[in-house]
C-alpha atoms as a PDB file:
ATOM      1  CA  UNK A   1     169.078  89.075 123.190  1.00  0.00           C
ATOM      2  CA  UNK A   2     168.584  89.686 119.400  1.00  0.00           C
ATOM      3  CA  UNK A   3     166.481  92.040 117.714  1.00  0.00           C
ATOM      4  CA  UNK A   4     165.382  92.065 114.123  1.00  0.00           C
ATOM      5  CA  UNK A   5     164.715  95.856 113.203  1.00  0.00           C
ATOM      6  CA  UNK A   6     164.672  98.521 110.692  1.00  0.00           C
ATOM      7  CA  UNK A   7     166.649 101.439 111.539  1.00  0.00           C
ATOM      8  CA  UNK A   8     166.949 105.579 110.192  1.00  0.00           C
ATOM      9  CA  UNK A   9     170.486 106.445 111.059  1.00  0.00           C
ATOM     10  CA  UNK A  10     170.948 109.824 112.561  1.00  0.00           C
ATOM     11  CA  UNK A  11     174.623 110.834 113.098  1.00  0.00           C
ATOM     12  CA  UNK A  12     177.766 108.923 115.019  1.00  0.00           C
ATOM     13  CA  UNK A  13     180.967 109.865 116.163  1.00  0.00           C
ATOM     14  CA  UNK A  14     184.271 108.024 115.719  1.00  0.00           C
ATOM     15  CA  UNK A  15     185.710 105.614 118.372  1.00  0.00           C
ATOM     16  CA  UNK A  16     188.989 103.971 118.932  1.00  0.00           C
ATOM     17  CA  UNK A  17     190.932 103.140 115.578  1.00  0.00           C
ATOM     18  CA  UNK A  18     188.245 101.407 113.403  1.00  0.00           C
ATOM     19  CA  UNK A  19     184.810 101.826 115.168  1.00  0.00           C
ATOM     20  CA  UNK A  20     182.326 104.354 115.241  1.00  0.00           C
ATOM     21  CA  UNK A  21     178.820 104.956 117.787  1.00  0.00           C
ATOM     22  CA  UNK A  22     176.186 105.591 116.088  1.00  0.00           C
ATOM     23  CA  UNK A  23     172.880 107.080 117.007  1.00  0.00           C
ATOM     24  CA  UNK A  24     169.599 104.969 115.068  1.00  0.00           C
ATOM     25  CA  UNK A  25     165.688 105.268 114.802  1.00  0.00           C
ATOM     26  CA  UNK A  26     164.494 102.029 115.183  1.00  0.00           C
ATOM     27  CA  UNK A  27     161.585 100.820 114.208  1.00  0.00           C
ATOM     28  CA  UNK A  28     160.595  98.635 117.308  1.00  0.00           C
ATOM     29  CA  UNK A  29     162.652 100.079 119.461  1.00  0.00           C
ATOM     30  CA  UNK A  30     162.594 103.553 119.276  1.00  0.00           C
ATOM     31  CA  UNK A  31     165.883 106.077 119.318  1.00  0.00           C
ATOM     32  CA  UNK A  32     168.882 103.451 120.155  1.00  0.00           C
ATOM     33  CA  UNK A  33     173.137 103.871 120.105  1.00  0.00           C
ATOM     34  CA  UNK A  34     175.206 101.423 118.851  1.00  0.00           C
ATOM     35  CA  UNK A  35     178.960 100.895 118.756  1.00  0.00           C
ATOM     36  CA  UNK A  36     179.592  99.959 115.386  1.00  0.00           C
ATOM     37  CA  UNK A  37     183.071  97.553 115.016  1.00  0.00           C
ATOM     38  CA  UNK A  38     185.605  98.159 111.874  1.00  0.00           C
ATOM     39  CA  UNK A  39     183.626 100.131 109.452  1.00  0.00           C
ATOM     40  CA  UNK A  40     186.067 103.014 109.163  1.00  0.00           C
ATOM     41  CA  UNK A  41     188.846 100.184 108.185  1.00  0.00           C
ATOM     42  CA  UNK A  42     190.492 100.626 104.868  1.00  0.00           C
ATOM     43  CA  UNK A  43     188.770  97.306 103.463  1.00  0.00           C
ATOM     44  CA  UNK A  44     186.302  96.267 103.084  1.00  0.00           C
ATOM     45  CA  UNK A  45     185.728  99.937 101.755  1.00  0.00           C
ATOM     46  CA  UNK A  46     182.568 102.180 101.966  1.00  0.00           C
ATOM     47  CA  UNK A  47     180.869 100.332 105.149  1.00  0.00           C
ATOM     48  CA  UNK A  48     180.647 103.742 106.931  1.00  0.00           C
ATOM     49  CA  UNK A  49     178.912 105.111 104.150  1.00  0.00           C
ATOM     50  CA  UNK A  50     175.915 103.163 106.075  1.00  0.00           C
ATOM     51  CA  UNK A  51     175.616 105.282 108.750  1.00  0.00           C
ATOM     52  CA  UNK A  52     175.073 108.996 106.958  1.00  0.00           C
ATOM     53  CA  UNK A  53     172.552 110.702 108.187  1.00  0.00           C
ATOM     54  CA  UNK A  54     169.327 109.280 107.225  1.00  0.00           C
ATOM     55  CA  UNK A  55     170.591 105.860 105.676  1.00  0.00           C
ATOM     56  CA  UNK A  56     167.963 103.016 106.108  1.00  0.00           C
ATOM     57  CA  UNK A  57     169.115 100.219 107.406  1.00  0.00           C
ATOM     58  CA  UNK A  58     168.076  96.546 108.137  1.00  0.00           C
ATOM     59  CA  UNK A  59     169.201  95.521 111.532  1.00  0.00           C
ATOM     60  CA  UNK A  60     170.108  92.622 114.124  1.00  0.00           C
ATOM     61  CA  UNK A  61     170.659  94.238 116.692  1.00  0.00           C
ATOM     62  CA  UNK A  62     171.872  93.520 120.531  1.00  0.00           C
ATOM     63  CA  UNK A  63     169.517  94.718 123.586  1.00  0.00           C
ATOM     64  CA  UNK A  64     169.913  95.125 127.181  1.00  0.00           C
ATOM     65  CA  UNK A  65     167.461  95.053 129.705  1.00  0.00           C
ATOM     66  CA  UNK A  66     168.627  98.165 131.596  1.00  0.00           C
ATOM     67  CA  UNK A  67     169.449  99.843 127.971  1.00  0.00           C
ATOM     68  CA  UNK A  68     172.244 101.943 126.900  1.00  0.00           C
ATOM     69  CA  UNK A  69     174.762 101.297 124.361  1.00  0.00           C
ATOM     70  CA  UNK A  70     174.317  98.326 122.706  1.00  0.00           C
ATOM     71  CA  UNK A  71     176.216  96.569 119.580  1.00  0.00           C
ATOM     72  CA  UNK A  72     174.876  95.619 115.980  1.00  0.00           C
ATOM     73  CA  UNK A  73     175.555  91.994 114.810  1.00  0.00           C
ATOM     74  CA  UNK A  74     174.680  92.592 111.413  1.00  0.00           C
ATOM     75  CA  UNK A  75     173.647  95.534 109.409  1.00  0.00           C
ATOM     76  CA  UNK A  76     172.557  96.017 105.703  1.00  0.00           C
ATOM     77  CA  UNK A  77     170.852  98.975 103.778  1.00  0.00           C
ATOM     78  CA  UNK A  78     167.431  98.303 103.486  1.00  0.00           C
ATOM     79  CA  UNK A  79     166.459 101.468 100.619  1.00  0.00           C
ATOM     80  CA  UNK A  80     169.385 103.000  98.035  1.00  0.00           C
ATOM     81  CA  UNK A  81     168.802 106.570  97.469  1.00  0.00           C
ATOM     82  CA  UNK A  82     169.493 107.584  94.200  1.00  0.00           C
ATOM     83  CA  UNK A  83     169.884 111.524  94.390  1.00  0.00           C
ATOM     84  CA  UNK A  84     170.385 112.288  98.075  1.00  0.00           C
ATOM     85  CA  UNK A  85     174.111 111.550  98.052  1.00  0.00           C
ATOM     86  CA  UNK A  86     174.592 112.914  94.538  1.00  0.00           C
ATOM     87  CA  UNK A  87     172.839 116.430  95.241  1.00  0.00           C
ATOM     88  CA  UNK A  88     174.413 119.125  97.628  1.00  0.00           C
ATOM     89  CA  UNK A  89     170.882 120.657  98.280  1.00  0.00           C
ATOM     90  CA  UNK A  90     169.358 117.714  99.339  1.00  0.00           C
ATOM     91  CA  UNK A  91     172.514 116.180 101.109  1.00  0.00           C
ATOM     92  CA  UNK A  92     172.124 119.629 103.358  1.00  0.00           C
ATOM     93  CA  UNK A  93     168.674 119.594 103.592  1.00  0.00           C
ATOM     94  CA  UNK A  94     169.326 115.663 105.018  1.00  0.00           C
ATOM     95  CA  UNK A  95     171.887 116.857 107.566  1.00  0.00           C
ATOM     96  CA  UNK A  96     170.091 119.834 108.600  1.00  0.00           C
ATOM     97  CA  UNK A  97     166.700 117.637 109.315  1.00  0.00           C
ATOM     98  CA  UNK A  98     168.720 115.113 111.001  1.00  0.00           C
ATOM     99  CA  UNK A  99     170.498 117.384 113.097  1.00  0.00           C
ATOM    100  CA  UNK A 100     166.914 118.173 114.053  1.00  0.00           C
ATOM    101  CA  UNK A 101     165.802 115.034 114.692  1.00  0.00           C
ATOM    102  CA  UNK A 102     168.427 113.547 116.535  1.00  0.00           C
ATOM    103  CA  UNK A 103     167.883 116.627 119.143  1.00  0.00           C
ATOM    104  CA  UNK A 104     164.206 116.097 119.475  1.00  0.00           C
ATOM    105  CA  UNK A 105     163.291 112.361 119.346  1.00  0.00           C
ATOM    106  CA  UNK A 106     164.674 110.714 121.965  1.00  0.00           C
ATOM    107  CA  UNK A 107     162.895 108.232 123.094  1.00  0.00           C
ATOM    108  CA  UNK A 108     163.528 104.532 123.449  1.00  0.00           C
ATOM    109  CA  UNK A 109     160.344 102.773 122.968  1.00  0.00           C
ATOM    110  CA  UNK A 110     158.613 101.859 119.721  1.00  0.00           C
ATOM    111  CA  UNK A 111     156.697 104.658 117.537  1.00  0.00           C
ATOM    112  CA  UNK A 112     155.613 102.536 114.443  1.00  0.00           C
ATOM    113  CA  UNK A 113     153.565 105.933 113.482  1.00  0.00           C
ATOM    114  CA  UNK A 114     156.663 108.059 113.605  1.00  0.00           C
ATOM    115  CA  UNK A 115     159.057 105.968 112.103  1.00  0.00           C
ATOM    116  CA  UNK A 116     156.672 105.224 109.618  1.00  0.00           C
ATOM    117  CA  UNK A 117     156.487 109.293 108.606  1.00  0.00           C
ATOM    118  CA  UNK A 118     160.167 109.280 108.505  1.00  0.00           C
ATOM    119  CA  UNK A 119     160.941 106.487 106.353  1.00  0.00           C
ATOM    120  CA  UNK A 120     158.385 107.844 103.884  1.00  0.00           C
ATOM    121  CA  UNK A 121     159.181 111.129 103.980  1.00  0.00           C
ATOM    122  CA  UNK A 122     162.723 110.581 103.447  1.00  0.00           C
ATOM    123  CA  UNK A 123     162.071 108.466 100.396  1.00  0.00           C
ATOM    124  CA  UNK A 124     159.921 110.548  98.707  1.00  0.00           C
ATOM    125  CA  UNK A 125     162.093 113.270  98.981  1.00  0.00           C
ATOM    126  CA  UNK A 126     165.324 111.142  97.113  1.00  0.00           C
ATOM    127  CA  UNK A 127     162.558 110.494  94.651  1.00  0.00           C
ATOM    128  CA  UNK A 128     161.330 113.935  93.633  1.00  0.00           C
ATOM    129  CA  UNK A 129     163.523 115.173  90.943  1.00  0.00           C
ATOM    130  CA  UNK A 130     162.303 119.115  91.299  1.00  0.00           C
ATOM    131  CA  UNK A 131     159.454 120.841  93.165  1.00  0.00           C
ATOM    132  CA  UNK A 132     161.401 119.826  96.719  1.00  0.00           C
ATOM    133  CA  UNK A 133     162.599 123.428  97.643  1.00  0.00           C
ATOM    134  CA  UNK A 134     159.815 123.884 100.273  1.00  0.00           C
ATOM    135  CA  UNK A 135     160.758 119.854 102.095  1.00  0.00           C
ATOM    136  CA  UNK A 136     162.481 120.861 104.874  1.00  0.00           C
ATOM    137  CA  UNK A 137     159.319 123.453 106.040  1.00  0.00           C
ATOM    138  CA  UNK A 138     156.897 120.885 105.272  1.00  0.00           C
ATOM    139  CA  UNK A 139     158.669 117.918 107.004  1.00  0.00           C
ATOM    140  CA  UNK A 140     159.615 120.085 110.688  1.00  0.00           C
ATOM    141  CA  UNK A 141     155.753 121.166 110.370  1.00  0.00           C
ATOM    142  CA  UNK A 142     154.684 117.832 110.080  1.00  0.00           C
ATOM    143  CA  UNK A 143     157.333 116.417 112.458  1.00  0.00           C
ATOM    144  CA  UNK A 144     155.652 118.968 114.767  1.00  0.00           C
ATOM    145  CA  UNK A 145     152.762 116.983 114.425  1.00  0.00           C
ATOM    146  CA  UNK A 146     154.501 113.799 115.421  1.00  0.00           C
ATOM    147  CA  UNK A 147     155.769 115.381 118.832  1.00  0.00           C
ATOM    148  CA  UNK A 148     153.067 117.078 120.259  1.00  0.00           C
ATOM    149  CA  UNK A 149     152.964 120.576 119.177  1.00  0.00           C
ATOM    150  CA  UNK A 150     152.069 121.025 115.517  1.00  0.00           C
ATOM    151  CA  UNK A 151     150.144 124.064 114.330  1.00  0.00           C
ATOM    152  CA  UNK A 152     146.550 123.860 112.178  1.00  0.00           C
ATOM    153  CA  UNK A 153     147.395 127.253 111.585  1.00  0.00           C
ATOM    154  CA  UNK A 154     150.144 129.607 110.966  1.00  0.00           C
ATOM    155  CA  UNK A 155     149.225 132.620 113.054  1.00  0.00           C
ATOM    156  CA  UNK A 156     149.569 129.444 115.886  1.00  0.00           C
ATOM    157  CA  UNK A 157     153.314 129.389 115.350  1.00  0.00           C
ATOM    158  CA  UNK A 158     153.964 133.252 114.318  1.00  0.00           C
ATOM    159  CA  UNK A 159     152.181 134.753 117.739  1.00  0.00           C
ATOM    160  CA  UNK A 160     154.037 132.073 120.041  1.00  0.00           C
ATOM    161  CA  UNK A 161     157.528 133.654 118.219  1.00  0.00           C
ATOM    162  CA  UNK A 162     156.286 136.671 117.959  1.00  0.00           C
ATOM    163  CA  UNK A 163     155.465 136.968 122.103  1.00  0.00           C
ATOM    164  CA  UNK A 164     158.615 134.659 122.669  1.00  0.00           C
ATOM    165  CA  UNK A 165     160.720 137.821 121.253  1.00  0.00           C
ATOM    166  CA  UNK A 166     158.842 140.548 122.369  1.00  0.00           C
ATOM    167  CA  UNK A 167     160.548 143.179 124.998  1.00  0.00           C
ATOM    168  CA  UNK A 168     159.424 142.466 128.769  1.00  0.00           C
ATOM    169  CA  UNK A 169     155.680 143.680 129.205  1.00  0.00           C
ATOM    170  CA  UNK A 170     155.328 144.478 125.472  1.00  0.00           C
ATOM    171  CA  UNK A 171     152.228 143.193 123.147  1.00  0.00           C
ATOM    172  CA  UNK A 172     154.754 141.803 120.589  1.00  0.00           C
ATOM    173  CA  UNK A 173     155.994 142.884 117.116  1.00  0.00           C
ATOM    174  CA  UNK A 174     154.474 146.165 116.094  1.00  0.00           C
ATOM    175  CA  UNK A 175     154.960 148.447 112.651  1.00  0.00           C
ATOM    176  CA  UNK A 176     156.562 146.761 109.715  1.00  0.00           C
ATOM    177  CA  UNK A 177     157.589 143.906 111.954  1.00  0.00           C
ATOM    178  CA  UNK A 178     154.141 142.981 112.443  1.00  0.00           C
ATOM    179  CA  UNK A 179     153.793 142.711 108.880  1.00  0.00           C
ATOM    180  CA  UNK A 180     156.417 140.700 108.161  1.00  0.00           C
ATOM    181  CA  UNK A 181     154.658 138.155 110.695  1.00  0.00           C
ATOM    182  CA  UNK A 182     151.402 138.427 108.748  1.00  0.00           C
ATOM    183  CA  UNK A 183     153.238 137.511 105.485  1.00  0.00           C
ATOM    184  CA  UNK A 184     154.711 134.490 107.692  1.00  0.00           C
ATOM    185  CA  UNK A 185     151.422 133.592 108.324  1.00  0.00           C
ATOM    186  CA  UNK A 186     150.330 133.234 104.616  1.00  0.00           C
ATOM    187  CA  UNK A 187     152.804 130.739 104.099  1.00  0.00           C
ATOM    188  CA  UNK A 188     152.874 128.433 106.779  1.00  0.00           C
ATOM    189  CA  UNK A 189     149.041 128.674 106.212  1.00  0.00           C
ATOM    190  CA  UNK A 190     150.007 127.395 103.031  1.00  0.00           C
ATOM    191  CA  UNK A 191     152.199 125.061 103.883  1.00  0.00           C
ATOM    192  CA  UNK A 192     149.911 122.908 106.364  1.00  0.00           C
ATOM    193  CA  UNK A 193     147.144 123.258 103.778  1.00  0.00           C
ATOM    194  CA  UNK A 194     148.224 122.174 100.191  1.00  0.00           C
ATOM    195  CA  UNK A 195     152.262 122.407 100.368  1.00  0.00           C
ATOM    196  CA  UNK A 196     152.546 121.797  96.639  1.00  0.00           C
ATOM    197  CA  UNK A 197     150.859 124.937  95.490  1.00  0.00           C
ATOM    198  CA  UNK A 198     152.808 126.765  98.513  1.00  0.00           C
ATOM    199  CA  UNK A 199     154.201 130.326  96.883  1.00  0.00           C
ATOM    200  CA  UNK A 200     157.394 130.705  98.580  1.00  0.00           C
ATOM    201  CA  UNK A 201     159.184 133.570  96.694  1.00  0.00           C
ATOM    202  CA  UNK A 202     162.456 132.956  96.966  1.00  0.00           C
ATOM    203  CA  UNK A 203     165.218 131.134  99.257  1.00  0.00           C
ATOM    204  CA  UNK A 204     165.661 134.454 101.530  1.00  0.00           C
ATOM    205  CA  UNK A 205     161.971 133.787 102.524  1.00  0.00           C
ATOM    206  CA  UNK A 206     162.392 130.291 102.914  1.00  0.00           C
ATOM    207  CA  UNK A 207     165.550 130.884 105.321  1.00  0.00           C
ATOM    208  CA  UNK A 208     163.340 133.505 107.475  1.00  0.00           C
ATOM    209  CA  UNK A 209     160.751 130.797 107.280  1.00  0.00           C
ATOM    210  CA  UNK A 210     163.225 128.207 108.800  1.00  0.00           C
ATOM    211  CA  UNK A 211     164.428 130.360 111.266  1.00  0.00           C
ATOM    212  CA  UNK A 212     161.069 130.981 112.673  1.00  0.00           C
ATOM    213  CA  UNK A 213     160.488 127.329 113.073  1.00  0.00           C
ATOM    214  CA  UNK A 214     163.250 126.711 114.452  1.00  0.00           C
ATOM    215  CA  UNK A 215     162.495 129.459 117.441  1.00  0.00           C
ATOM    216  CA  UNK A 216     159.423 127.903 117.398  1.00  0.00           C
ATOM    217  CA  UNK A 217     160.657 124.382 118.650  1.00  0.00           C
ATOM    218  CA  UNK A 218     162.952 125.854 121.206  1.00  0.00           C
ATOM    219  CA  UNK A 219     160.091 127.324 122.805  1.00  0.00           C
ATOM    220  CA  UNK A 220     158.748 123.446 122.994  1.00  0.00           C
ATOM    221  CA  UNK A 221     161.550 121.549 123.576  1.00  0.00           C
ATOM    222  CA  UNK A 222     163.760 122.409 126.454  1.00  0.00           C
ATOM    223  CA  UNK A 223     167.674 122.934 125.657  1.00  0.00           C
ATOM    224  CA  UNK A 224     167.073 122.120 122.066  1.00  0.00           C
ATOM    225  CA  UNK A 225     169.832 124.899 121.870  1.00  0.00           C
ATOM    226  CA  UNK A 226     171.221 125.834 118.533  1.00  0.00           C
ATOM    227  CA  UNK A 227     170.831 123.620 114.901  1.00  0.00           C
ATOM    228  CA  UNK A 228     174.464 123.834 113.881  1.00  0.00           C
ATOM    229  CA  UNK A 229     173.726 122.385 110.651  1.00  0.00           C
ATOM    230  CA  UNK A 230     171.068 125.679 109.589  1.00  0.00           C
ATOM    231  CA  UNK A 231     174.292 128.173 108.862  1.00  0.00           C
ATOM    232  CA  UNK A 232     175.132 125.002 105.833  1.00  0.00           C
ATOM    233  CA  UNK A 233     171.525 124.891 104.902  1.00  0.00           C
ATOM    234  CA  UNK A 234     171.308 128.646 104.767  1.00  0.00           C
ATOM    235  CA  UNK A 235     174.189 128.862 102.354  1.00  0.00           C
ATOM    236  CA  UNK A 236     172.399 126.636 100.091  1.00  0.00           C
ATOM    237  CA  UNK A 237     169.237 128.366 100.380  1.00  0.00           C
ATOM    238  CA  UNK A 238     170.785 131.834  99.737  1.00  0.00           C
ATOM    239  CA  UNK A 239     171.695 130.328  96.028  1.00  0.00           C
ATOM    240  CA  UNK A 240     168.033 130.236  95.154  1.00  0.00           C
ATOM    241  CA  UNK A 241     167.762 133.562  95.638  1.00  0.00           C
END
């Protein structure tokens, strides 16, 4: 059976010679894989461009009753970006949050509401031509949202990390540690409130920022394990500096 779809691609690997499987949120179908025939050929050049992370796609797609890999039968890009590929920061911001996604969304069944926040967040940020630094906090705070666990306030997510790395029996972070929580709790206060006036210092805060997020979502979702991605996004955050 054929299915008419659009589709967020997350990652794929390489298969045999020519072929690739690739990973896609769907919009009616939820988190699907595909084998993907001849798009690493020679010509016609620049199909696999298609499937970077994030690329929208229209889709007509194959389905199988018991699921599981599946095949595409056709396959077009549905939105151009016009910065994402053309701008390291957001090209690592893009692979970091897809890394992200990819780990956490897994289901196969349709989440118009989801896939909705996706495709518009991921447009708006190709759009925004400055002001994006703080995107990748906002979006895996409101992604939180989407899967169950978000936080209306920032002490929420601080105390969870804070007792999540505490020694055994201890009340958590004490001395200038506990400070440095407090001063996380300003800004993710800020950042579910009014992210736009959000006053982020500088990119070291906005890596310790990340990295308390991320700990945050491992204590949610079992064997997340490790963003491999973050080290790249890091770099690029430690140039803001």
């Amino acid at each position: 059976m054929l299915i008419k779809t659009r589709g967020i691609v997350l990652n794929y690997i390489k298969y045999r010679e020519t072929s690739i499987i690739a990973r896609v949120y769907t919009e009616r179908l939820g988190l699907q894989t595909y084998i993907v025939n001849g798009v690493r050929k020679a010509k016609p050049p620049g199909r696999i461009a298609l499937f970077q992370p994030f690329t929208m796609l229209d889709l007509v797609a194959y389905t199988a009753r018991q699921g599981g890999i599946t095949r595409l039968s056709e396959f077009r890009c549905s939105e151009s970006f016009s910065s994402i590929p053309f701008d390291m920061r957001k090209s690592s911001v893009v692979l970091f949050l897809s890394e992200v996604v990819g780990r956490t969304v897994l289901e196969e069944e349709e989440n118009e509401p989801l896939f909705n926040f996706l495709h518009d967040s991921i447009l708006a940020f190709d759009q925004q031509q400055e002001g994006f630094e703080n995107f990748a906090l906002v979006f895996l705070l409101q992604l939180a949202m989407y899967l169950g666990f978000g936080a209306e306030t920032g002490e929420e997510i601080t105390s969870q990390v804070a007792f999540s790395s505490s020694v055994p029996g201890g009340a958590g972070p004490t001395g200038p540690a506990a400070l440095r929580f407090r001063e996380f709790d300003k800004h993710f206060d800020e950042l579910l409130r009014d992210p736009a006036s959000a006053t982020i210092p500088n990119g070291r805060v906005r890596r310790e920022l990340i990295n308390v997020l991320i700990r945050y979502y491992q204590l949610h979702i079992e064997k997340l394990g490790d963003i491999r991605s973050l080290d790249v996004l890091s770099e690029v955050l430690a140039e803001s500096e």
